[in-house]
N, C-alpha and C. Protein backbone atom coordinates (compact mmCIF):
# COMPACT_ATOMS: atom_id res chain seq x y z
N UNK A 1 90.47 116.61 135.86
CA UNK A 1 90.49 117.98 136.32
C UNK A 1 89.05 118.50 136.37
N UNK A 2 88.72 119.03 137.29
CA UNK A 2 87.52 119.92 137.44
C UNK A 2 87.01 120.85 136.66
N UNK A 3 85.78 121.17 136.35
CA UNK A 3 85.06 122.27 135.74
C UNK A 3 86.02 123.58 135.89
N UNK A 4 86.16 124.69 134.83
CA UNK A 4 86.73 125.80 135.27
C UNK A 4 85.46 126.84 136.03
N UNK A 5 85.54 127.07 136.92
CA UNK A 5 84.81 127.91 137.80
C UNK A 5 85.07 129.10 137.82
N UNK A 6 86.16 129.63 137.43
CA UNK A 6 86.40 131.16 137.70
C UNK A 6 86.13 131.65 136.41
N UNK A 7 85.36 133.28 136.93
CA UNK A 7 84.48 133.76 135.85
C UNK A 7 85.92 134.33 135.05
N UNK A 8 86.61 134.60 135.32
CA UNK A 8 87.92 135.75 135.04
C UNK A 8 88.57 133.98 133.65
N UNK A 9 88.64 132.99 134.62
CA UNK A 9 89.11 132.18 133.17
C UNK A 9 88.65 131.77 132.38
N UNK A 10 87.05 131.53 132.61
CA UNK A 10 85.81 131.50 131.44
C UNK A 10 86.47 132.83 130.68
N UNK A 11 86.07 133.60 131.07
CA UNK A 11 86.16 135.14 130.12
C UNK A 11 87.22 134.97 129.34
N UNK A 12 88.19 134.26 130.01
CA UNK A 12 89.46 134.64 129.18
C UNK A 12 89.34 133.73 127.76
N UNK A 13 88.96 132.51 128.22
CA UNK A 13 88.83 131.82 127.54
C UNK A 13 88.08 131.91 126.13
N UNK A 14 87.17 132.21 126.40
CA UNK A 14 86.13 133.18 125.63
C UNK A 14 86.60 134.27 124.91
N UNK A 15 87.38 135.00 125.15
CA UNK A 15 88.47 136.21 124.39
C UNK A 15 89.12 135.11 123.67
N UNK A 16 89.99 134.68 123.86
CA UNK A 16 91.33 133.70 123.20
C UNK A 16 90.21 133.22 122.26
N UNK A 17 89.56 132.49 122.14
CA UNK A 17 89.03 131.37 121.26
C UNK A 17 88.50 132.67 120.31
N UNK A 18 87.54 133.56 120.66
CA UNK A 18 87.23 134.31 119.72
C UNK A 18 88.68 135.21 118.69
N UNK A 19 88.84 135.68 119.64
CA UNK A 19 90.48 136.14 118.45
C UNK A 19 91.35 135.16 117.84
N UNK A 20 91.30 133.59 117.99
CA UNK A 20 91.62 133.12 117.03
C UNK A 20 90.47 133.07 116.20
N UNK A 21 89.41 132.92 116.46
CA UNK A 21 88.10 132.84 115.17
C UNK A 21 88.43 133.92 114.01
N UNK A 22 88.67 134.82 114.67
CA UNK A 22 88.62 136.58 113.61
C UNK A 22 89.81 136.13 113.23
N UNK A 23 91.19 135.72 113.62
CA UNK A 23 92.07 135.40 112.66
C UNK A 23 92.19 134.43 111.43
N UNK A 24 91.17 133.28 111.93
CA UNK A 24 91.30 132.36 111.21
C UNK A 24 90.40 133.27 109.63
N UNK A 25 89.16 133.50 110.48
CA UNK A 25 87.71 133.96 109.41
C UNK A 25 88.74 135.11 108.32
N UNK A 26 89.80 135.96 108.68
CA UNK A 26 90.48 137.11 108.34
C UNK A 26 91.23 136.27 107.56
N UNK A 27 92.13 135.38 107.15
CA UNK A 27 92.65 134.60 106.70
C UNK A 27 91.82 133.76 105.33
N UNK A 28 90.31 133.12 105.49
CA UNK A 28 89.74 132.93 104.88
C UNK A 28 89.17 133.73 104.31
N UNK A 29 88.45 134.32 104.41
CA UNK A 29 87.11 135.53 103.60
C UNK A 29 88.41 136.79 103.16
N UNK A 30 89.35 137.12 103.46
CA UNK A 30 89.99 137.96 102.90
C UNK A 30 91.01 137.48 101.83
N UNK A 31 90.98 136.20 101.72
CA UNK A 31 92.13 135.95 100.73
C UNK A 31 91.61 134.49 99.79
N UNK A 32 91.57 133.50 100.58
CA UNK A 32 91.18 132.44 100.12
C UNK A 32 89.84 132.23 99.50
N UNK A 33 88.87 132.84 100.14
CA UNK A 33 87.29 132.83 99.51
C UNK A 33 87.18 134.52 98.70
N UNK A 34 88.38 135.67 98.70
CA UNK A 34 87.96 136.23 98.09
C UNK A 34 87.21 136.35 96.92
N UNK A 35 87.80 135.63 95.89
CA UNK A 35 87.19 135.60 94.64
C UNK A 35 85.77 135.09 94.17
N UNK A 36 85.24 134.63 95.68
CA UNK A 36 83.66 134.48 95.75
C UNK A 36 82.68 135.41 95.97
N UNK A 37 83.71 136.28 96.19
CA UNK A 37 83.23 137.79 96.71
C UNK A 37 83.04 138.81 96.20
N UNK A 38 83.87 138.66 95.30
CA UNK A 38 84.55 139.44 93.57
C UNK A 38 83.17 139.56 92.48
N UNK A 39 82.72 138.05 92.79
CA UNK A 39 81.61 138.69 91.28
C UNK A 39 80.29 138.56 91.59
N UNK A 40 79.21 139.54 91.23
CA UNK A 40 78.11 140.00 91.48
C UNK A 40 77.46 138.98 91.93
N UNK A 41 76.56 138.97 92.56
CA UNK A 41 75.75 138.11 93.48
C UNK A 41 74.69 138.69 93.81
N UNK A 42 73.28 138.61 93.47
CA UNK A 42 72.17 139.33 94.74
C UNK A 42 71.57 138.75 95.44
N UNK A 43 72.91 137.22 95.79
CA UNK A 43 72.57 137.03 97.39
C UNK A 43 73.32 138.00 98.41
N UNK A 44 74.47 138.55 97.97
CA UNK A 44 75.62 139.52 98.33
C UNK A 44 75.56 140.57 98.90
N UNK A 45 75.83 141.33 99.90
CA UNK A 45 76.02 142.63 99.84
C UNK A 45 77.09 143.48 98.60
N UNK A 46 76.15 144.73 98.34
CA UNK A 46 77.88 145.27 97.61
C UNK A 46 79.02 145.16 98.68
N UNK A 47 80.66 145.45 97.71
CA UNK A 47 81.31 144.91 99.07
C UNK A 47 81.70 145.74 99.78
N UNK A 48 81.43 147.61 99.61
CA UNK A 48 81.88 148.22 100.65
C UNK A 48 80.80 147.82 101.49
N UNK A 49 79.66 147.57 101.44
CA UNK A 49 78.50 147.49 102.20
C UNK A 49 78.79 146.38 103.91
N UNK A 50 79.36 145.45 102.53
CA UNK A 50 79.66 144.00 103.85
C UNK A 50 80.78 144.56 104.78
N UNK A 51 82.09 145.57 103.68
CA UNK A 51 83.04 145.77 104.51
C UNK A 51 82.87 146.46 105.57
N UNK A 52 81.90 147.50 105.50
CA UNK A 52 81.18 147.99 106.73
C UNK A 52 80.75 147.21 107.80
N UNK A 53 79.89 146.11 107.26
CA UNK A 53 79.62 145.71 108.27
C UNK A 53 80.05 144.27 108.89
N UNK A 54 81.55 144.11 108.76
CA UNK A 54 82.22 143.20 109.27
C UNK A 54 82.64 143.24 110.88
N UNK A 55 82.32 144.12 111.23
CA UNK A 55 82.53 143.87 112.67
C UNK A 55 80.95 143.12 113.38
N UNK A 56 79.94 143.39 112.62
CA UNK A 56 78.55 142.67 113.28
C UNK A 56 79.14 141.82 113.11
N UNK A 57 79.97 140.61 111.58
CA UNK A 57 79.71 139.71 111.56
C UNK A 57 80.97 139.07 113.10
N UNK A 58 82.04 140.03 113.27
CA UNK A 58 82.96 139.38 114.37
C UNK A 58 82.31 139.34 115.56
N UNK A 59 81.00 139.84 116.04
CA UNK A 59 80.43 140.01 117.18
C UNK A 59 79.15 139.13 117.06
N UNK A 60 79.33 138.08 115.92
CA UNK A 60 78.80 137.04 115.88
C UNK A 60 79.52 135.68 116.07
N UNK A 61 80.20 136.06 115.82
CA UNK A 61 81.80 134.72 116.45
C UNK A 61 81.35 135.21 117.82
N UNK A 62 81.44 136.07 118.68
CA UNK A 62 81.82 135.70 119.83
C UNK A 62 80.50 135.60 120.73
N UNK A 63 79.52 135.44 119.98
CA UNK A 63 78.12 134.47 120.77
C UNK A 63 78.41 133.45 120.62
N UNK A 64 79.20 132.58 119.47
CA UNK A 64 79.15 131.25 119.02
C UNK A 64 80.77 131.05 120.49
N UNK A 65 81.84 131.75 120.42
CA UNK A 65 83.05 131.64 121.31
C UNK A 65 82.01 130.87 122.78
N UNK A 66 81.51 131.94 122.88
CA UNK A 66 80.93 132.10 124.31
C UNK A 66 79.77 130.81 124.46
N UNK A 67 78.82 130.45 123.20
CA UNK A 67 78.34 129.22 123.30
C UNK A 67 79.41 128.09 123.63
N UNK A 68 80.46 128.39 122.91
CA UNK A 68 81.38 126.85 122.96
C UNK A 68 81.95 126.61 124.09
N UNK A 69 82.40 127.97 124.74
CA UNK A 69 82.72 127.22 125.98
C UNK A 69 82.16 127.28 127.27
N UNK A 70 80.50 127.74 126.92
CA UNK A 70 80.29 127.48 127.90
C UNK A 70 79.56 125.82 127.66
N UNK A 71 79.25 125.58 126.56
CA UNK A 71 79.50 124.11 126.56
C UNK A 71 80.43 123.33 126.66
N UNK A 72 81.42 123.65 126.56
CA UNK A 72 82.60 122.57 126.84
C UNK A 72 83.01 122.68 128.45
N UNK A 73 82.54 123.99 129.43
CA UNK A 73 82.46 123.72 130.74
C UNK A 73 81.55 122.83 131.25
N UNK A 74 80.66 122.84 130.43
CA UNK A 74 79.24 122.14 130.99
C UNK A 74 79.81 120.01 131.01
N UNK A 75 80.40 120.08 129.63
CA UNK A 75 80.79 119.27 129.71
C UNK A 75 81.88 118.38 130.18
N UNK A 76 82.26 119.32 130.70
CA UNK A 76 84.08 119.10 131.28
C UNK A 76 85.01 118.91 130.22
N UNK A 77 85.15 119.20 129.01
CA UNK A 77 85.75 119.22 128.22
C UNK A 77 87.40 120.17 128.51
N UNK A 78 88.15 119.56 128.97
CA UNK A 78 89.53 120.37 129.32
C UNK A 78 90.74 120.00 128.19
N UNK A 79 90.65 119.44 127.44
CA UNK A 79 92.23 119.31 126.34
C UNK A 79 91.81 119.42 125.06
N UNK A 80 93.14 119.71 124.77
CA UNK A 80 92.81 120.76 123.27
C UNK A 80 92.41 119.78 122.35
N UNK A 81 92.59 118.39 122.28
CA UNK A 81 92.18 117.06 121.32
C UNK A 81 90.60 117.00 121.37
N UNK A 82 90.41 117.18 122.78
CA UNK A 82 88.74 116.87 122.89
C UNK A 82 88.00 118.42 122.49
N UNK A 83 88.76 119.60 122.78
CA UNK A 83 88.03 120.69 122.05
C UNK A 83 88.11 120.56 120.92
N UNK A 84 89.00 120.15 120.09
CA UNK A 84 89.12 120.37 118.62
C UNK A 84 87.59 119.25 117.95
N UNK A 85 87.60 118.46 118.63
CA UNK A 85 86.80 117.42 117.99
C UNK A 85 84.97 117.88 118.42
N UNK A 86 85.47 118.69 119.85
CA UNK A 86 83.94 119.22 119.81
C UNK A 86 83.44 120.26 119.42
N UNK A 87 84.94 121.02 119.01
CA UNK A 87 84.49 122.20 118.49
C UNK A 87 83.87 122.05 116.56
N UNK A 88 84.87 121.14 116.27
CA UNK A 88 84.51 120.46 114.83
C UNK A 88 83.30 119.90 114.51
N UNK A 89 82.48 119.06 115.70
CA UNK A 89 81.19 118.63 115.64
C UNK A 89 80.56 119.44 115.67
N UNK A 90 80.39 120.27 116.53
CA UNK A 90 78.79 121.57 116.54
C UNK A 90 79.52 122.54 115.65
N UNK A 91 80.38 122.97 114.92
CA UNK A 91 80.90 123.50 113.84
C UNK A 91 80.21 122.92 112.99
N UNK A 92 80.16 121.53 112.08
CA UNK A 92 79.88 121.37 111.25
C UNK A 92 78.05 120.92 111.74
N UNK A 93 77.45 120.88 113.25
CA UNK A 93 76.21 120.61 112.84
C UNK A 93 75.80 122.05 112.79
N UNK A 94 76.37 123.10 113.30
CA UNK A 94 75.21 124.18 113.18
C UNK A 94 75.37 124.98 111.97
N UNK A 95 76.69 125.04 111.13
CA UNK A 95 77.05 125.75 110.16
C UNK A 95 76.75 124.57 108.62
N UNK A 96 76.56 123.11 109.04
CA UNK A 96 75.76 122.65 107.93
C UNK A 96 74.07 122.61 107.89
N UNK A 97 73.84 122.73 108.84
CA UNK A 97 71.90 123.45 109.07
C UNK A 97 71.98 124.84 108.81
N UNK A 98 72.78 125.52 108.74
CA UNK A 98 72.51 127.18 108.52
C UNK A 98 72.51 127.13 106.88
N UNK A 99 73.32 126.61 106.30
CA UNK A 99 73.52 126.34 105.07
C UNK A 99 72.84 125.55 104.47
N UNK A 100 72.42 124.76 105.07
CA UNK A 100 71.22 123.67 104.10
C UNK A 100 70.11 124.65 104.02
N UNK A 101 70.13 125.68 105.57
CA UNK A 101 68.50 126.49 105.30
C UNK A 101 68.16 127.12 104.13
N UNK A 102 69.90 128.15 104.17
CA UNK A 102 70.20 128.74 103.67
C UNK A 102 69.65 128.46 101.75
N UNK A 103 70.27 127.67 101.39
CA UNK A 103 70.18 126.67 99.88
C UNK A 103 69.09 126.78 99.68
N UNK A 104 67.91 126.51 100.86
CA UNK A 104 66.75 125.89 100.54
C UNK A 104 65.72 127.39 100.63
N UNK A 105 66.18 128.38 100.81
CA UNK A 105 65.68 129.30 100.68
C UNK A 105 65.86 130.41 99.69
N UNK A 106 66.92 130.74 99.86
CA UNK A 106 67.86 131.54 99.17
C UNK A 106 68.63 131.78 97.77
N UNK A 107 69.23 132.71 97.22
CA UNK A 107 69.93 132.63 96.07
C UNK A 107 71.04 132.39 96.39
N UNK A 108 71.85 131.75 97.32
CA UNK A 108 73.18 131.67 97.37
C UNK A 108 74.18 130.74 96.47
N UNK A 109 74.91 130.73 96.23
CA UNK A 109 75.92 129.78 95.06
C UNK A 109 76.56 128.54 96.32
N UNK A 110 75.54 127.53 95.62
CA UNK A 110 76.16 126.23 96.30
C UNK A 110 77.43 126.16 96.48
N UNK A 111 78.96 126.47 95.77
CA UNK A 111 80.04 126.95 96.20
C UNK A 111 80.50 127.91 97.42
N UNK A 112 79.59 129.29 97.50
CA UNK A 112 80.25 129.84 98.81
C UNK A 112 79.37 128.92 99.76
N UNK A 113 78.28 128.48 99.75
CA UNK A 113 77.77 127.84 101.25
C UNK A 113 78.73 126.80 101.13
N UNK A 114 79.29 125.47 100.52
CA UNK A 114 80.35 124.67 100.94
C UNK A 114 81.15 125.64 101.61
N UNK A 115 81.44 126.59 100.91
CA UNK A 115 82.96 127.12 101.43
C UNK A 115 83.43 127.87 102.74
N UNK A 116 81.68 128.48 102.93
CA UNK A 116 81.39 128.55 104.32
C UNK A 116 81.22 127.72 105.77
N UNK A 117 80.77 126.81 105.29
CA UNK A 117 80.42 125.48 105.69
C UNK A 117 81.58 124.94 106.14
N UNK A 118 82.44 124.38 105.11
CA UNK A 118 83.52 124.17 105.59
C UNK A 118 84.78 125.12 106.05
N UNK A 119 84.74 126.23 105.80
CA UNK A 119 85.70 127.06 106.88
C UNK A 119 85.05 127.48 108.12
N UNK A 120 83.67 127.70 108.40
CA UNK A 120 83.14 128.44 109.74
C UNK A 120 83.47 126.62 110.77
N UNK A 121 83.57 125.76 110.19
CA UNK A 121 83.52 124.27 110.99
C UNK A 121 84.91 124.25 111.54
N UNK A 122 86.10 124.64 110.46
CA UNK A 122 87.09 124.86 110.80
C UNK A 122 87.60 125.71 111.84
N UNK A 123 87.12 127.49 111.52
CA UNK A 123 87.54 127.98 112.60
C UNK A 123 86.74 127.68 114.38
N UNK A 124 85.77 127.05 114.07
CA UNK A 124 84.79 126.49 115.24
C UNK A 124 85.53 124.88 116.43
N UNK A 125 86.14 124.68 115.37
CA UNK A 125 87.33 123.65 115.64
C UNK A 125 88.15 124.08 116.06
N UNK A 126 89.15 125.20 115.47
CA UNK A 126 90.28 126.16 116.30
C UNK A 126 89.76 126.61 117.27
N UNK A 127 88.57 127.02 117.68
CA UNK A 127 88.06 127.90 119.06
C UNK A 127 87.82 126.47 120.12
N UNK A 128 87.08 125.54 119.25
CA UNK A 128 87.93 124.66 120.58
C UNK A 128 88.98 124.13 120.99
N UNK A 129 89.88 123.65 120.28
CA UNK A 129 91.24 123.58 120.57
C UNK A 129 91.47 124.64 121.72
N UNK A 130 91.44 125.85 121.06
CA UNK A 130 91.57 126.56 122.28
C UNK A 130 91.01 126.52 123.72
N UNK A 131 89.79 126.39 123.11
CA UNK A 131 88.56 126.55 124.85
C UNK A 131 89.34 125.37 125.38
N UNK A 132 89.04 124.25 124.65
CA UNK A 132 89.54 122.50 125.57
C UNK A 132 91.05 123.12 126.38
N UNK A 133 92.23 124.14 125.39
CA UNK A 133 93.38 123.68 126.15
C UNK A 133 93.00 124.77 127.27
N UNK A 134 92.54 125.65 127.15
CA UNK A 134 92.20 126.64 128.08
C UNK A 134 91.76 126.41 129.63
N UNK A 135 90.13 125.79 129.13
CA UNK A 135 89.67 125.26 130.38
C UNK A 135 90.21 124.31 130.97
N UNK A 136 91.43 123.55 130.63
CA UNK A 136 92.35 122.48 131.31
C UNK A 136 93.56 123.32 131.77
N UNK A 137 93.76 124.44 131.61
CA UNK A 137 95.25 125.09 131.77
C UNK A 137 95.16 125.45 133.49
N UNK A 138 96.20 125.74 134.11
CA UNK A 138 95.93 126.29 135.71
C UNK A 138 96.36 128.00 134.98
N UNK A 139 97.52 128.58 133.95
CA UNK A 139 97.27 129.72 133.81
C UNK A 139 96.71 129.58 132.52
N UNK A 140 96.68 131.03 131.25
CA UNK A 140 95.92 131.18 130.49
C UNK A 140 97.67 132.30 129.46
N UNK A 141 98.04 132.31 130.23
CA UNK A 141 99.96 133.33 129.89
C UNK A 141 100.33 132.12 128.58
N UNK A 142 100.36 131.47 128.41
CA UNK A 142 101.46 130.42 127.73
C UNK A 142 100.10 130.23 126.16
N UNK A 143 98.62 130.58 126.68
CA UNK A 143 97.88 130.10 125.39
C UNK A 143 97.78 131.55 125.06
N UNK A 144 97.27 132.52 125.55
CA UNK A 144 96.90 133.80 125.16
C UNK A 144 98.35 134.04 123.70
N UNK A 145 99.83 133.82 124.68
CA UNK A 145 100.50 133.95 123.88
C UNK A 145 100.30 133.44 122.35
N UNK A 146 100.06 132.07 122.30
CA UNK A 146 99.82 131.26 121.06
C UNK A 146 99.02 131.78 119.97
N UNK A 147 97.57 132.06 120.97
CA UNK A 147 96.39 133.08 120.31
C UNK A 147 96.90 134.17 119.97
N UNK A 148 97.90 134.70 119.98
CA UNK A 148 97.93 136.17 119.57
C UNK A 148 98.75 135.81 118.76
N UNK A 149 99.68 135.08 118.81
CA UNK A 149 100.23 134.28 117.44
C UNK A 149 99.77 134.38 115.93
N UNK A 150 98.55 133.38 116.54
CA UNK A 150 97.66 132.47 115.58
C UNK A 150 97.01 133.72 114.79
N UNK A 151 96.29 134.62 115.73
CA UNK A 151 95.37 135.76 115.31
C UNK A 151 96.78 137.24 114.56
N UNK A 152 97.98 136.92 114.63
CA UNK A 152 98.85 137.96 113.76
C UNK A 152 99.54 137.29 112.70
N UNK A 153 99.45 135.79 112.78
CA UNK A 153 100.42 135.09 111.53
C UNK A 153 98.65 135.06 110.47
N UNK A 154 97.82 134.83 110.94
CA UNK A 154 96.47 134.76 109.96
C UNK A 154 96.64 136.12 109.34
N UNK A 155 96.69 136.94 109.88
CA UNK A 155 96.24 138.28 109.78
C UNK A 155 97.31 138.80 108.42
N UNK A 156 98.41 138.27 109.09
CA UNK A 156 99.74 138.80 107.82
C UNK A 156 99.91 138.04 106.61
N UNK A 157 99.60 136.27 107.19
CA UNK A 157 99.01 135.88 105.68
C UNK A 157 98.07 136.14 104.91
N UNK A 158 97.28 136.57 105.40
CA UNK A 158 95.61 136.96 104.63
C UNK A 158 96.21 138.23 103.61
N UNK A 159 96.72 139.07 104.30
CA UNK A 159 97.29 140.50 103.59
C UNK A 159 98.42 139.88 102.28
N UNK A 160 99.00 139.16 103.01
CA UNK A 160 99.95 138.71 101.97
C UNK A 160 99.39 138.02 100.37
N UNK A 161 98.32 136.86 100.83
CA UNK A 161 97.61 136.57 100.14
C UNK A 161 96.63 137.09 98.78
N UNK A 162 96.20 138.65 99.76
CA UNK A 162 95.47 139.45 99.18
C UNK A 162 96.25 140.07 97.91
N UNK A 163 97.59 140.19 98.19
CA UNK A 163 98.86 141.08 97.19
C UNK A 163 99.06 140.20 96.22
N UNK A 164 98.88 138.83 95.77
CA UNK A 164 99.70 138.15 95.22
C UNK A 164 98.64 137.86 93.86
């Protein structure tokens, strides 16, 4: 199958992959990595501070969305097997160089950079899954659905998570 060419299914594509990112990241950092979050740190923001400013960090997913697929157009990357695996590779090379910098500079707790490390690789992996099945799809109706799925079952487990 051919490159996707239309700007309207790039875009879309690019939406979908990012709103599963914020579901997945909403799922992790709100429930599962909370308790990394919990105790003082002055690598840290305080946490109303970060909670404020969690939407910069979602409008940083979607430079990385928008990197991925416009690399995976570049590459012809069209099925969700070959996104997952390319989204998993530049997941774990750019989010294990941010984190090695990170270590080597910084006060951060070798625990949250793994934990970052390995969840930002993860949800970078879900955004390709997506992009790959995306840019192979003729519509975008049958994944959007999935994505909005993915991005309200994260969302209700994370909350759920948070209660327990």
């Amino acid at each position: 199958m051919a490159k996707a060419t239309s700007i309207k299914q790039l875009l879309g594509v690019i939406l979908l992959s990012w709103l599963v990112v914020i579901g997945i990241d909403f799922l992790l950092h709100a429930s599962i990595l909370a308790p990394l979050y919990a105790q003082p740190d002055p690598f840290l923001l305080p946490p109303d501070r970060a909670f404020a400013l969690i939407p910069l960090g979602y409008l940083s997913f979607l430079l990385l969305a928008v990197m991925l697929v416009w690399l995976m157009n570049r590459l012809s990357i069209i099925t969700w097997r070959d996104g997952l695996i390319f989204g998993l590779i530049i997941g774990a090379l750019i989010w294990g160089a941010f984190m090695l910098g990170l270590l080597s500079i910084a006060t951060i707790n070798p625990l949250l950079a793994l934990s970052w490390f390995l969840g930002q690789t993860v949800e970078l992996g879900i955004a390709g899954l997506i992009a790959g099945a995306g840019l192979g799809a003729a519509s975008l109706k049958k994944l959007a659905l999935w994505s909005v799925v993915i991005l309200l079952v994260s969302l209700v487990v994370g909350i759920l998570l948070q209660n327990i």
